[in-house]
C-alpha atoms as a PDB file:
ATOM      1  CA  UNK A   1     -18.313 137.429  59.518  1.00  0.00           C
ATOM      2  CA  UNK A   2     -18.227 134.575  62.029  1.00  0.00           C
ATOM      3  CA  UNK A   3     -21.703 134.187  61.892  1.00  0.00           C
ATOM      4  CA  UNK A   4     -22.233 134.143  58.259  1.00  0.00           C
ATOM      5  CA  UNK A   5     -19.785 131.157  58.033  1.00  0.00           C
ATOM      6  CA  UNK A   6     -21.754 129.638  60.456  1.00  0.00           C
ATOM      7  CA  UNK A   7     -25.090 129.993  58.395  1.00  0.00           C
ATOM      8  CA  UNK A   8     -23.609 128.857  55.784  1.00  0.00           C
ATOM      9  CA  UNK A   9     -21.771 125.582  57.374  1.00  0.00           C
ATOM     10  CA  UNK A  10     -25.145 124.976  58.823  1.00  0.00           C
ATOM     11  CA  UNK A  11     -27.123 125.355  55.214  1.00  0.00           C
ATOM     12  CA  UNK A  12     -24.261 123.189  53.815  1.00  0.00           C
ATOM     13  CA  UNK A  13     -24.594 119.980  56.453  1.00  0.00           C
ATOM     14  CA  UNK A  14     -28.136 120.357  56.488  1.00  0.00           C
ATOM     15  CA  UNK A  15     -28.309 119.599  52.508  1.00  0.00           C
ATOM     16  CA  UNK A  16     -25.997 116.432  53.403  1.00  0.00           C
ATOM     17  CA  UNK A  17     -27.350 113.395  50.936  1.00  0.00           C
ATOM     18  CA  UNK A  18     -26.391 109.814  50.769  1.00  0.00           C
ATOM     19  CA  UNK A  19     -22.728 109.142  50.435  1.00  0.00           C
ATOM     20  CA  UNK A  20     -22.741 107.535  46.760  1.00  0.00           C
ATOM     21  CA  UNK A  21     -20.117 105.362  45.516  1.00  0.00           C
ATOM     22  CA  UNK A  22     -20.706 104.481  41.860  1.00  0.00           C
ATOM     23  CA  UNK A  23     -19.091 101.515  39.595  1.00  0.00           C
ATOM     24  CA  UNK A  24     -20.856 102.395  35.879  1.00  0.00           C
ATOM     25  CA  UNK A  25     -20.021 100.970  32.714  1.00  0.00           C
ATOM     26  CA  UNK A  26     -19.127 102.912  29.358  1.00  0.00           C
ATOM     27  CA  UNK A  27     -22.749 103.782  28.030  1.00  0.00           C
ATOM     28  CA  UNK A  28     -24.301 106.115  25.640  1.00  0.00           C
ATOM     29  CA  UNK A  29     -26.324 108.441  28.141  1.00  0.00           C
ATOM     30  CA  UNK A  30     -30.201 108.463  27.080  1.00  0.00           C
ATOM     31  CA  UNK A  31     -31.222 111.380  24.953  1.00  0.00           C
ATOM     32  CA  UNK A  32     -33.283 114.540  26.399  1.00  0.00           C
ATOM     33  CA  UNK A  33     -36.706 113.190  25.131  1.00  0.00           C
ATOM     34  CA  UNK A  34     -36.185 109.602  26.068  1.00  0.00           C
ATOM     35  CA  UNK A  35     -39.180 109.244  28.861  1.00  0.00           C
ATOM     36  CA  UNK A  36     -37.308 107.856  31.466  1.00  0.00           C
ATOM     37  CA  UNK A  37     -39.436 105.424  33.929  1.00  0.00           C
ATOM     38  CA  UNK A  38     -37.489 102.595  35.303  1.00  0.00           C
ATOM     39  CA  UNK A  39     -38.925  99.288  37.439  1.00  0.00           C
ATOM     40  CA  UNK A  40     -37.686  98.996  40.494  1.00  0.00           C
ATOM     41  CA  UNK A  41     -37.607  95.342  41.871  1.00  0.00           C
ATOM     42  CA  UNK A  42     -35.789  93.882  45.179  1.00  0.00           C
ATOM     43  CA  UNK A  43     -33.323  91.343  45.254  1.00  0.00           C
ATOM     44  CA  UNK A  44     -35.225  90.191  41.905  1.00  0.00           C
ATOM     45  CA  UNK A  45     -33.691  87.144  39.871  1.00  0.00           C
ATOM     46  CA  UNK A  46     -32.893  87.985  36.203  1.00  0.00           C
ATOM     47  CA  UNK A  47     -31.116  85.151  35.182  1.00  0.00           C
ATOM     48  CA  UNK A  48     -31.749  83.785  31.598  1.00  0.00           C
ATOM     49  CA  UNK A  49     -33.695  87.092  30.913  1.00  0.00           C
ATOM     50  CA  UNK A  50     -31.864  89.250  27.761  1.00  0.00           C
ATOM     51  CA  UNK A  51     -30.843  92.061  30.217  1.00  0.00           C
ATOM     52  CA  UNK A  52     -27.419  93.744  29.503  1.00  0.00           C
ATOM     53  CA  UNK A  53     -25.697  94.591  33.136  1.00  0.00           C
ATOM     54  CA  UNK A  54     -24.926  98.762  33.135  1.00  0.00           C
ATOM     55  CA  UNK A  55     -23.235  99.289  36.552  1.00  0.00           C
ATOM     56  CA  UNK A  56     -23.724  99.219  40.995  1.00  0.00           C
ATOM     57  CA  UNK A  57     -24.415 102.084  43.070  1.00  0.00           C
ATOM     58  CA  UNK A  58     -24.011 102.364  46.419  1.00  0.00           C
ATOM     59  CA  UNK A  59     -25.596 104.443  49.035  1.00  0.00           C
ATOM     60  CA  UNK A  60     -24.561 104.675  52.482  1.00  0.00           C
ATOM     61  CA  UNK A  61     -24.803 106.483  55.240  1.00  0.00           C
ATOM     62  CA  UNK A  62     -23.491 110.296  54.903  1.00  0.00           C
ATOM     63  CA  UNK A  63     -19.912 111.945  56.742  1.00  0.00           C
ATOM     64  CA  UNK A  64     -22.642 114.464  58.425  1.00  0.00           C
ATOM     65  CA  UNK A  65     -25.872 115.068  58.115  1.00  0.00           C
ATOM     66  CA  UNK A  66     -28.903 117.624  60.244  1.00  0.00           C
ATOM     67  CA  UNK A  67     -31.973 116.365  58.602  1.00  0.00           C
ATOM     68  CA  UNK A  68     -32.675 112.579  58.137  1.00  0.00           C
ATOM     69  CA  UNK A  69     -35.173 113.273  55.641  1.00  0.00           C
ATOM     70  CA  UNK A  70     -32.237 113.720  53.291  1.00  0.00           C
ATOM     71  CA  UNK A  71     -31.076 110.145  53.533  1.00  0.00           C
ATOM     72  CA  UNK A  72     -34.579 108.912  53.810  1.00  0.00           C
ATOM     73  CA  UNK A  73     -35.323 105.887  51.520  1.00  0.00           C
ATOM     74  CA  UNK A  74     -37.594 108.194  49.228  1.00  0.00           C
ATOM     75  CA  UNK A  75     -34.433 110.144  49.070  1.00  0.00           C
ATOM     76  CA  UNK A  76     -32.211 107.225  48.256  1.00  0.00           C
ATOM     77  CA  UNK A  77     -34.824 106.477  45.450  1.00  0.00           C
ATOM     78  CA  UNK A  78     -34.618 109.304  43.943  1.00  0.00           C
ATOM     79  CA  UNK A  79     -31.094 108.876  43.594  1.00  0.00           C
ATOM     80  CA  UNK A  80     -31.576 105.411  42.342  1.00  0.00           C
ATOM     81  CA  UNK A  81     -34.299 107.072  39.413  1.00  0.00           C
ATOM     82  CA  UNK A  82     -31.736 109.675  38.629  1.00  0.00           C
ATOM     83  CA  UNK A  83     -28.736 107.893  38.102  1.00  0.00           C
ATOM     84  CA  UNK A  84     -30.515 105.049  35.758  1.00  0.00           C
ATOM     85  CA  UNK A  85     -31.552 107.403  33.532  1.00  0.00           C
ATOM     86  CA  UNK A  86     -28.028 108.875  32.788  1.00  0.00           C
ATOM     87  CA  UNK A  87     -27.296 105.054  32.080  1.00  0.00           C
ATOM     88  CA  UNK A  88     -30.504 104.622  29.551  1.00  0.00           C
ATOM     89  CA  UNK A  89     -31.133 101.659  32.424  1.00  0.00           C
ATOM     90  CA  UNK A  90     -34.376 100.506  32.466  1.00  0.00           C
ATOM     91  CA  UNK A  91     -34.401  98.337  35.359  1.00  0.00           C
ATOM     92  CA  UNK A  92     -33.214  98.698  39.018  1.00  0.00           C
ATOM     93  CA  UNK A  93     -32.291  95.889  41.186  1.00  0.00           C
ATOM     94  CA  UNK A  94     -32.063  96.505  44.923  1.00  0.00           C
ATOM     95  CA  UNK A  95     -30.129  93.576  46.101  1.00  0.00           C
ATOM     96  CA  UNK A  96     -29.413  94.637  49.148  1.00  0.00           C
ATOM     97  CA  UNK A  97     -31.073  97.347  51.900  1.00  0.00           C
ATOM     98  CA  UNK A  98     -30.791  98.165  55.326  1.00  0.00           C
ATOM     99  CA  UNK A  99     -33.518 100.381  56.638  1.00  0.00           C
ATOM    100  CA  UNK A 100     -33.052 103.040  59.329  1.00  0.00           C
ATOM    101  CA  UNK A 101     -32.333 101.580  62.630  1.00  0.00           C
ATOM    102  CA  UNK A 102     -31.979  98.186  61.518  1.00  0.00           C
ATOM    103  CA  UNK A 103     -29.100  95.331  62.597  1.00  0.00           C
ATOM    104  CA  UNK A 104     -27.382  94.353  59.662  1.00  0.00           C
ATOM    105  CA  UNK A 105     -24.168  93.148  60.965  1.00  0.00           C
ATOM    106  CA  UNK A 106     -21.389  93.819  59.597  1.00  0.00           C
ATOM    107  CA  UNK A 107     -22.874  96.879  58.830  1.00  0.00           C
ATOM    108  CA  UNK A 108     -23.298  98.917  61.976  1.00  0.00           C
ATOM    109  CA  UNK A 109     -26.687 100.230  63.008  1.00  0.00           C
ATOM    110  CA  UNK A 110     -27.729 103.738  60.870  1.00  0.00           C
ATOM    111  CA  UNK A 111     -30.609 106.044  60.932  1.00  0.00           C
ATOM    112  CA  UNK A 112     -30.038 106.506  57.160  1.00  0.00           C
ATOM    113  CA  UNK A 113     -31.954 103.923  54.920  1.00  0.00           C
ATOM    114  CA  UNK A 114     -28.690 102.477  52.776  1.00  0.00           C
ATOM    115  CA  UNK A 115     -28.582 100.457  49.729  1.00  0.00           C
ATOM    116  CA  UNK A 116     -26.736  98.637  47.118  1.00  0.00           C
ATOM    117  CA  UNK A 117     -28.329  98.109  43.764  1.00  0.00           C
ATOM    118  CA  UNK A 118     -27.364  97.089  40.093  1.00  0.00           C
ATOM    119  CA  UNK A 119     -28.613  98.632  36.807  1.00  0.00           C
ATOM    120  CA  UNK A 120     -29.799  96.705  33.534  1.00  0.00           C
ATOM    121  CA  UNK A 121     -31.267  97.682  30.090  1.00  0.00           C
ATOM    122  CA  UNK A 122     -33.549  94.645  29.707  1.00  0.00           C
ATOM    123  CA  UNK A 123     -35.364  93.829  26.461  1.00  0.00           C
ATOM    124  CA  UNK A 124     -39.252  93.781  27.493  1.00  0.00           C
ATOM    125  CA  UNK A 125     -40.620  90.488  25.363  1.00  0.00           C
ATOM    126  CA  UNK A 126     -43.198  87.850  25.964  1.00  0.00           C
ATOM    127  CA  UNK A 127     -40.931  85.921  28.188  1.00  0.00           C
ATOM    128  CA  UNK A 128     -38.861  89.014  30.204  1.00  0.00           C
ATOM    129  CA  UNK A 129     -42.246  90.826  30.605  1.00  0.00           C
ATOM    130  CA  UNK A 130     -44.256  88.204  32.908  1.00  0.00           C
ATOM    131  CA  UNK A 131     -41.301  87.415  34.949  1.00  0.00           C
ATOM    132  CA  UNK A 132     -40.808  90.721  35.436  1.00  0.00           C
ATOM    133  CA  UNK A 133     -44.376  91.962  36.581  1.00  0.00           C
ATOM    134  CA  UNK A 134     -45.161  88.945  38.747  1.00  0.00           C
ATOM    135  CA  UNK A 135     -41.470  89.355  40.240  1.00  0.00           C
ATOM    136  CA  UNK A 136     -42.002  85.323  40.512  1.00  0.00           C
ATOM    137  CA  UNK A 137     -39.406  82.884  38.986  1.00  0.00           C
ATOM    138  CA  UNK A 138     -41.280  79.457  38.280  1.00  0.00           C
ATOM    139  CA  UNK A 139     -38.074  76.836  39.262  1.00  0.00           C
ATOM    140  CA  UNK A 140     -37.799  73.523  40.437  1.00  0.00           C
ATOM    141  CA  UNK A 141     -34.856  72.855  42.534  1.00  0.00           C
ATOM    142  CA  UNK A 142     -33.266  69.511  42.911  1.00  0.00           C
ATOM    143  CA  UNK A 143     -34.511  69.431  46.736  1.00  0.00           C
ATOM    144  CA  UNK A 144     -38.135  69.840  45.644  1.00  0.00           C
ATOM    145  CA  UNK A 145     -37.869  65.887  45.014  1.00  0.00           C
ATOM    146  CA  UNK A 146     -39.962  66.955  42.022  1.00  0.00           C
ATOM    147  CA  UNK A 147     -39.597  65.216  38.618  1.00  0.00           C
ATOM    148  CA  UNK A 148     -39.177  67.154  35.684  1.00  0.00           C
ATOM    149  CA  UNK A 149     -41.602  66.690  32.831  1.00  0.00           C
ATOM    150  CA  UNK A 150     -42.418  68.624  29.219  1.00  0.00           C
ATOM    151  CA  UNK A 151     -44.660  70.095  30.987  1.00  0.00           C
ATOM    152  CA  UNK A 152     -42.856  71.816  32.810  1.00  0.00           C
ATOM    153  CA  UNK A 153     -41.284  73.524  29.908  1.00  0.00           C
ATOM    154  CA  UNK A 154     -43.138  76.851  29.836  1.00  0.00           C
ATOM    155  CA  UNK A 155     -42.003  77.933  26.031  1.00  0.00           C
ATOM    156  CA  UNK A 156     -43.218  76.295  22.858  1.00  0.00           C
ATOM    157  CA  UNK A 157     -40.330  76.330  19.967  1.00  0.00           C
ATOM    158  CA  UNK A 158     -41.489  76.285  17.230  1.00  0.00           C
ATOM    159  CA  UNK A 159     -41.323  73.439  14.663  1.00  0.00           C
ATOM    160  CA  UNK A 160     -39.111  74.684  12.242  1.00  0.00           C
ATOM    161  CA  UNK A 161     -36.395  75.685  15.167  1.00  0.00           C
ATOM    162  CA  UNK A 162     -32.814  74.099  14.536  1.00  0.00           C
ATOM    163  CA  UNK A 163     -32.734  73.023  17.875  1.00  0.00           C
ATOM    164  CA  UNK A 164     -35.641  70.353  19.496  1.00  0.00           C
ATOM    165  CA  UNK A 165     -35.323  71.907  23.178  1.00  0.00           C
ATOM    166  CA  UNK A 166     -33.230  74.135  25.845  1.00  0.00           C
ATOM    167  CA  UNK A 167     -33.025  73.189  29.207  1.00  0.00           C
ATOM    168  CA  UNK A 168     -32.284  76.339  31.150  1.00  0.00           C
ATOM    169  CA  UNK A 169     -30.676  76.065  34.576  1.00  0.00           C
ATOM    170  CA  UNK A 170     -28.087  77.176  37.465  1.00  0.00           C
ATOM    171  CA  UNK A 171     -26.472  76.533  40.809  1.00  0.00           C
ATOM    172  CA  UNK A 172     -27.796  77.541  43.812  1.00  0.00           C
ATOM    173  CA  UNK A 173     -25.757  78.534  46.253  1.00  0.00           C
ATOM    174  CA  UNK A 174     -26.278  78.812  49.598  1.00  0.00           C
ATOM    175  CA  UNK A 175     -24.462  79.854  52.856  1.00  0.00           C
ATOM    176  CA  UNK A 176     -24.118  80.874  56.673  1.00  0.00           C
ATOM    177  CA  UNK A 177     -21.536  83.404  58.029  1.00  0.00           C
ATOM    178  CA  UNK A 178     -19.445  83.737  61.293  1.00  0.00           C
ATOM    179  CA  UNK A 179     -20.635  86.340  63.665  1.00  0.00           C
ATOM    180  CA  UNK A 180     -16.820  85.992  64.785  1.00  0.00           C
ATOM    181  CA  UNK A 181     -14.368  86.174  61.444  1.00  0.00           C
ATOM    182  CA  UNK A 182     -17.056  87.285  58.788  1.00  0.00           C
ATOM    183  CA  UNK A 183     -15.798  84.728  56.332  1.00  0.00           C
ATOM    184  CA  UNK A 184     -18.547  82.306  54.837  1.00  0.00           C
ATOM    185  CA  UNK A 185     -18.995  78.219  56.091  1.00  0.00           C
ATOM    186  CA  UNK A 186     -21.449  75.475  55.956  1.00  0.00           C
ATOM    187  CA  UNK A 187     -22.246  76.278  51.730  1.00  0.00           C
ATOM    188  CA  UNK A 188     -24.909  74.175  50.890  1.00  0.00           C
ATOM    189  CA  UNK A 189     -25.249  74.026  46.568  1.00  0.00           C
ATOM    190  CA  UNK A 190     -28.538  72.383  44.765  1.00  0.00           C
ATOM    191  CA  UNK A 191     -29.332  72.239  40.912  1.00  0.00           C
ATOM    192  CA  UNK A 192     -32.151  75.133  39.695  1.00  0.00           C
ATOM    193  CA  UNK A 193     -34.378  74.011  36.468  1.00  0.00           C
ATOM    194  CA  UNK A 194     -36.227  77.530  35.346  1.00  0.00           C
ATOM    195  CA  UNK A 195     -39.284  76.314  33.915  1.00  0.00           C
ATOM    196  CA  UNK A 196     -40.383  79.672  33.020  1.00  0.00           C
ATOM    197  CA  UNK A 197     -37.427  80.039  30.230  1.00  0.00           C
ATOM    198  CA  UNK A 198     -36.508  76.587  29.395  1.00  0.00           C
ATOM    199  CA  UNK A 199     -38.426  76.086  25.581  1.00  0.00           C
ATOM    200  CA  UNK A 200     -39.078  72.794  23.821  1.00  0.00           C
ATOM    201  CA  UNK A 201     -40.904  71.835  20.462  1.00  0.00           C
ATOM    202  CA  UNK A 202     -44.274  70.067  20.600  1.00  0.00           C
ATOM    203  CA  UNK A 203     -43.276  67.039  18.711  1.00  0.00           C
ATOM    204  CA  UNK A 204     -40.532  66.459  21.023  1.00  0.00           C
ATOM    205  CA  UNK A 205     -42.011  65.907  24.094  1.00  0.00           C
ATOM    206  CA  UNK A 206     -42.090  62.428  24.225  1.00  0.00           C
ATOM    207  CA  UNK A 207     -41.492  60.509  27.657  1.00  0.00           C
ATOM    208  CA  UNK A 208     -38.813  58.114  25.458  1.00  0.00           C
ATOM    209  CA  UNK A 209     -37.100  62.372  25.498  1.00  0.00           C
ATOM    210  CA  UNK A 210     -37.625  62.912  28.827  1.00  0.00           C
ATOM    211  CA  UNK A 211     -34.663  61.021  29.988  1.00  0.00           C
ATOM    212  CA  UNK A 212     -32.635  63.669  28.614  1.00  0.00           C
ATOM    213  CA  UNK A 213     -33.966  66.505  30.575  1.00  0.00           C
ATOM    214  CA  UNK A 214     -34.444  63.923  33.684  1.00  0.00           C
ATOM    215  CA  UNK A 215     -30.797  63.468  32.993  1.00  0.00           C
ATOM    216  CA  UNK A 216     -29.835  67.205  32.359  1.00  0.00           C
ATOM    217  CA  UNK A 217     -30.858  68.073  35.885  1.00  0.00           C
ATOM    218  CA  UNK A 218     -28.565  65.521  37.116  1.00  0.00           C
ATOM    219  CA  UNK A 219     -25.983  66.804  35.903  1.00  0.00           C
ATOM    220  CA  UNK A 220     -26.777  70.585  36.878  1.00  0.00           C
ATOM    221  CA  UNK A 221     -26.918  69.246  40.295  1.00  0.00           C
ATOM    222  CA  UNK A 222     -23.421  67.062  40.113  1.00  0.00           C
ATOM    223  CA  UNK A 223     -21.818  70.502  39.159  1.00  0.00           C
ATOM    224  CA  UNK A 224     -23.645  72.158  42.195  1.00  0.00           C
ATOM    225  CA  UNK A 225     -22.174  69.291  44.604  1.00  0.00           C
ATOM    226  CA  UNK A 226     -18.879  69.568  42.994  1.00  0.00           C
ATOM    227  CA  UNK A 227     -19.105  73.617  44.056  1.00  0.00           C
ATOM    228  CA  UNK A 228     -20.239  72.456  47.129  1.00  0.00           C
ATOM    229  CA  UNK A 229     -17.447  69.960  48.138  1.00  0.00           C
ATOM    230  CA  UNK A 230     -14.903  72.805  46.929  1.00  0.00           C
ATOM    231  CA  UNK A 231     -15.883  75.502  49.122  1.00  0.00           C
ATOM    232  CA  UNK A 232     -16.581  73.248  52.386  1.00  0.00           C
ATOM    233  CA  UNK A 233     -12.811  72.191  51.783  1.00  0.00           C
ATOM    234  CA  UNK A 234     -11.373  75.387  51.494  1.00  0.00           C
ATOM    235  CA  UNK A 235      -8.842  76.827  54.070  1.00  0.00           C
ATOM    236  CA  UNK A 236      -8.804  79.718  54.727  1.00  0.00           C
ATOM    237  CA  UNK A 237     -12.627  80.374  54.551  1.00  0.00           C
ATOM    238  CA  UNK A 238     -13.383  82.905  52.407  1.00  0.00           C
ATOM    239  CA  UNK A 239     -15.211  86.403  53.675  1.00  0.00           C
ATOM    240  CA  UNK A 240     -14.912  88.570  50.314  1.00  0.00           C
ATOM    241  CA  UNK A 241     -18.140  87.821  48.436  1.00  0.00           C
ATOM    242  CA  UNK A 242     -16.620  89.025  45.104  1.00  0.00           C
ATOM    243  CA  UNK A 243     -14.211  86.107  45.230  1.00  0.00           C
ATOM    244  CA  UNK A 244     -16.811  83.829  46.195  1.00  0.00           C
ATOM    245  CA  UNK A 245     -19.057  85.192  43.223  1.00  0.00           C
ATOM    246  CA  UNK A 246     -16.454  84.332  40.880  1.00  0.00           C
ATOM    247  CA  UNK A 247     -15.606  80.962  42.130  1.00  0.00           C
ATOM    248  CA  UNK A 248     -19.888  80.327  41.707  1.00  0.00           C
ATOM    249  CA  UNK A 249     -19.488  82.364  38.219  1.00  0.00           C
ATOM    250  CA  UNK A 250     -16.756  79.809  37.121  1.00  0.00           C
ATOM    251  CA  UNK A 251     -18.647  76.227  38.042  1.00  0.00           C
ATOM    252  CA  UNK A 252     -21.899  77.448  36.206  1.00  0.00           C
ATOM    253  CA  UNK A 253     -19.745  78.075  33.731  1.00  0.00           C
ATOM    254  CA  UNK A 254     -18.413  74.980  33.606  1.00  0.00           C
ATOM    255  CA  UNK A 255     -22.084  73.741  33.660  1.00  0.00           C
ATOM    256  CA  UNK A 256     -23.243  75.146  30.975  1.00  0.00           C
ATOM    257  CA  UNK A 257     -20.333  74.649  28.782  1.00  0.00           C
ATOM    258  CA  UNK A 258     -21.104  70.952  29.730  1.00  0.00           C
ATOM    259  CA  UNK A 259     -24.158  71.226  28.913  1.00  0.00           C
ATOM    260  CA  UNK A 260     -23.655  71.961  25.680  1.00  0.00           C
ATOM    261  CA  UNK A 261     -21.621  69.135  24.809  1.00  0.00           C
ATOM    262  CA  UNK A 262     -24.187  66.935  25.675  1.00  0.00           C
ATOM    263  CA  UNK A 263     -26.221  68.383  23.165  1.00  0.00           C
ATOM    264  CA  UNK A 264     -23.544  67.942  20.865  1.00  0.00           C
ATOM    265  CA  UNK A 265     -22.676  64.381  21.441  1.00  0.00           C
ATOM    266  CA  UNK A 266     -25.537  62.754  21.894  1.00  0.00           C
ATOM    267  CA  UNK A 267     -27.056  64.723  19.414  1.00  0.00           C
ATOM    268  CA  UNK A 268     -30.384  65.744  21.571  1.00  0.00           C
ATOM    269  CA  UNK A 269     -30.653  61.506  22.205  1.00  0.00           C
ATOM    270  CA  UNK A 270     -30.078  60.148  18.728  1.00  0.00           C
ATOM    271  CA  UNK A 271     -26.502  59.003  19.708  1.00  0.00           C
ATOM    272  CA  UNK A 272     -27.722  56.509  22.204  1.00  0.00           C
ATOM    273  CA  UNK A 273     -24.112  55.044  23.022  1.00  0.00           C
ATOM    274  CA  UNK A 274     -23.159  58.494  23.756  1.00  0.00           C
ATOM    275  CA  UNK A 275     -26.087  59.130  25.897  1.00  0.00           C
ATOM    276  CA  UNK A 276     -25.518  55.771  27.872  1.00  0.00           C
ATOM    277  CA  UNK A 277     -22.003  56.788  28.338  1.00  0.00           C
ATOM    278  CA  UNK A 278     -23.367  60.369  29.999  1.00  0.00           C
ATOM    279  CA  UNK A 279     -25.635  58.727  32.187  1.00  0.00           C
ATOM    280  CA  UNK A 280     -23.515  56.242  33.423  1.00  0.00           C
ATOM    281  CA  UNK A 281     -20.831  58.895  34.371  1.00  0.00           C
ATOM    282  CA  UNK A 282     -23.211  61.328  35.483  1.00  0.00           C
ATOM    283  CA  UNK A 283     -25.346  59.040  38.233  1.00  0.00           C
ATOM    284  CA  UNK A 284     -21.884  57.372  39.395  1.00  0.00           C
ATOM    285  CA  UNK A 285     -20.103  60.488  40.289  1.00  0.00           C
ATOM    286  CA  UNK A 286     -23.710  62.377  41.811  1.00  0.00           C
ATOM    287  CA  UNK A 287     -23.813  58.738  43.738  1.00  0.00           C
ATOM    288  CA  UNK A 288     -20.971  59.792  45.090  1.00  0.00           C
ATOM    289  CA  UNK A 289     -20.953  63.284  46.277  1.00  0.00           C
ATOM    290  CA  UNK A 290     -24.962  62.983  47.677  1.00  0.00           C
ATOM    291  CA  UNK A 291     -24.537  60.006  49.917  1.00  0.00           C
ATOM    292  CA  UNK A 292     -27.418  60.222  52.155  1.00  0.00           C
ATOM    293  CA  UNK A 293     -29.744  62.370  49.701  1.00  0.00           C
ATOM    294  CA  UNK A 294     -32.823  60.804  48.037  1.00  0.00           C
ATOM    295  CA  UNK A 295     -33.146  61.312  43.927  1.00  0.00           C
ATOM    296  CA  UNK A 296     -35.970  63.606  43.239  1.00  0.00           C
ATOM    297  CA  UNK A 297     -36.830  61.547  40.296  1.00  0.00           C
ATOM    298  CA  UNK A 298     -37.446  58.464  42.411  1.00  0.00           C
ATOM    299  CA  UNK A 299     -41.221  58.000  42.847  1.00  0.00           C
END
């Protein structure tokens, strides 16, 4: 009897897969004939793509395990495949991995290959299905010292659109963290124009109507310093990256919701007083908070 138990312990550990810890979203499950085949990308950048957010998995390392082949990364994969098709998820995005025997502090040092990855059904158009081939986002960030131009605007509205353009941008956040405390220092934010979304009519691209969008990535970037200033100031650092996430979330935000109201009073550069009073506000505060850093649309 003994040794039966022990077969079967044995059988039992030696079948030992990831751990998986899961964090789905309420989703109608795909049906039985739905050909499931999703992309897999790494630490790929979706933003302004039409892709609706379905959950996070995460595999780690297992209680016990005999075989390593069972947390291999083709196993974690297949996980990975499996799971997105009970969400109808088209899309997996690996955004962080740690492969066997790697140093990954403050994860300790595995011989499992562990993950962390998010799912997304994304609508596969003209603009989604480039990006997402290529696995290549065309941007210009504000420390490219790079002017931006019409043609730089990747998407032709057409002429009968309500609106004459849309600038599409972000912050970009970036940061260092202590080998000592964990928590995050030394964030260093930028403004992110994504030419490869960002849409404007033909008979608007005028250089008079450049000085909006010249403008518009001013004031992505004062929002971006404004983070940035914030989170250098901040005591006690922060280590969760959740909290820090939602502190980014709530500037772009911000951003965008400012953003619009340019649109809206200025009315896309008819209302020149209202432009004038944008610019002036915009350049005296960004004068302000880059001290030091050169304008990228200085020539």
């Amino acid at each position: 009897m003994k040794k039966l138990l022990l077969l079967v312990s044995v059988a039992l550990l030696a079948g030992c897969s990831h751990k998986i810890s899961t964090n789905f979203q309420s989703v109608a499950p795909a049906s039985a004939d739905t050909i499931c085949n999703p992309e897999i990308l790494k630490k790929s950048d979706l933003f302004g793509l039409n892709a609706q957010y379905l959950g996070s998995i995460t595999l780690d390392e297992p209680v016990v395990y005999m075989r390593r082949k069972v947390c291999s990364e083709e196993a974690a994969i297949e996980i990975l495949k499996s799971k997105a098709c009970n969400l109808n998820a088209n899309l997996i995005n690996i955004t962080l991995e740690i492969k066997p025997g790697e140093d990954a502090p403050p994860y300790p040092r595995s011989a499992c290959y562990r993950c962390i990855a998010n799912y997304y059904y994304v609508e596969i158009n003209e603009t989604s299905k480039p990006i997402l081939i290529g696995d290549v986002r065309k941007t210009i960030s504000w420390e490219d010292k790079t002017k931006i131009t019409w043609d730089n605007f990747m998407i032709e509205l057409p002429e009968t659109s309500e609106i004459p353009y849309e600038f599409s941008s972000r912050i970009y956040l970036s940061w260092r963290m202590s080998p000592w405390t964990g928590a995050f220092k030394d964030y260093k934010a930028q403004g992110t124009f994504y030419c490869d979304i960002s849409k404007a009519k033909r008979s608007f691209r005028t250089a008079e109507n450049e000085k909006q969008i010249e403008l518009l990535f001013s004031l992505t970037h004062l929002y971006a310093k404004r983070l940035e200033r914030d989170l250098n100031s901040r005591k006690p650092k922060i280590s969760n990256k959740r909290k820090l996430y939602g502190i980014v979330n709530m500037y772009d935000m911000d951003m965008k919701n400012a953003v619009t109201r340019f649109y809206e009073e200025t009315e896309y550069g008819e209302n020149k007083a209202a432009f004038k009073k944008w610019e002036d506000e915009i350049n005296t505060e960004l004068e302000q908070l880059t001290i030091g850093e050169k304008d990228p649309n200085e020539k």
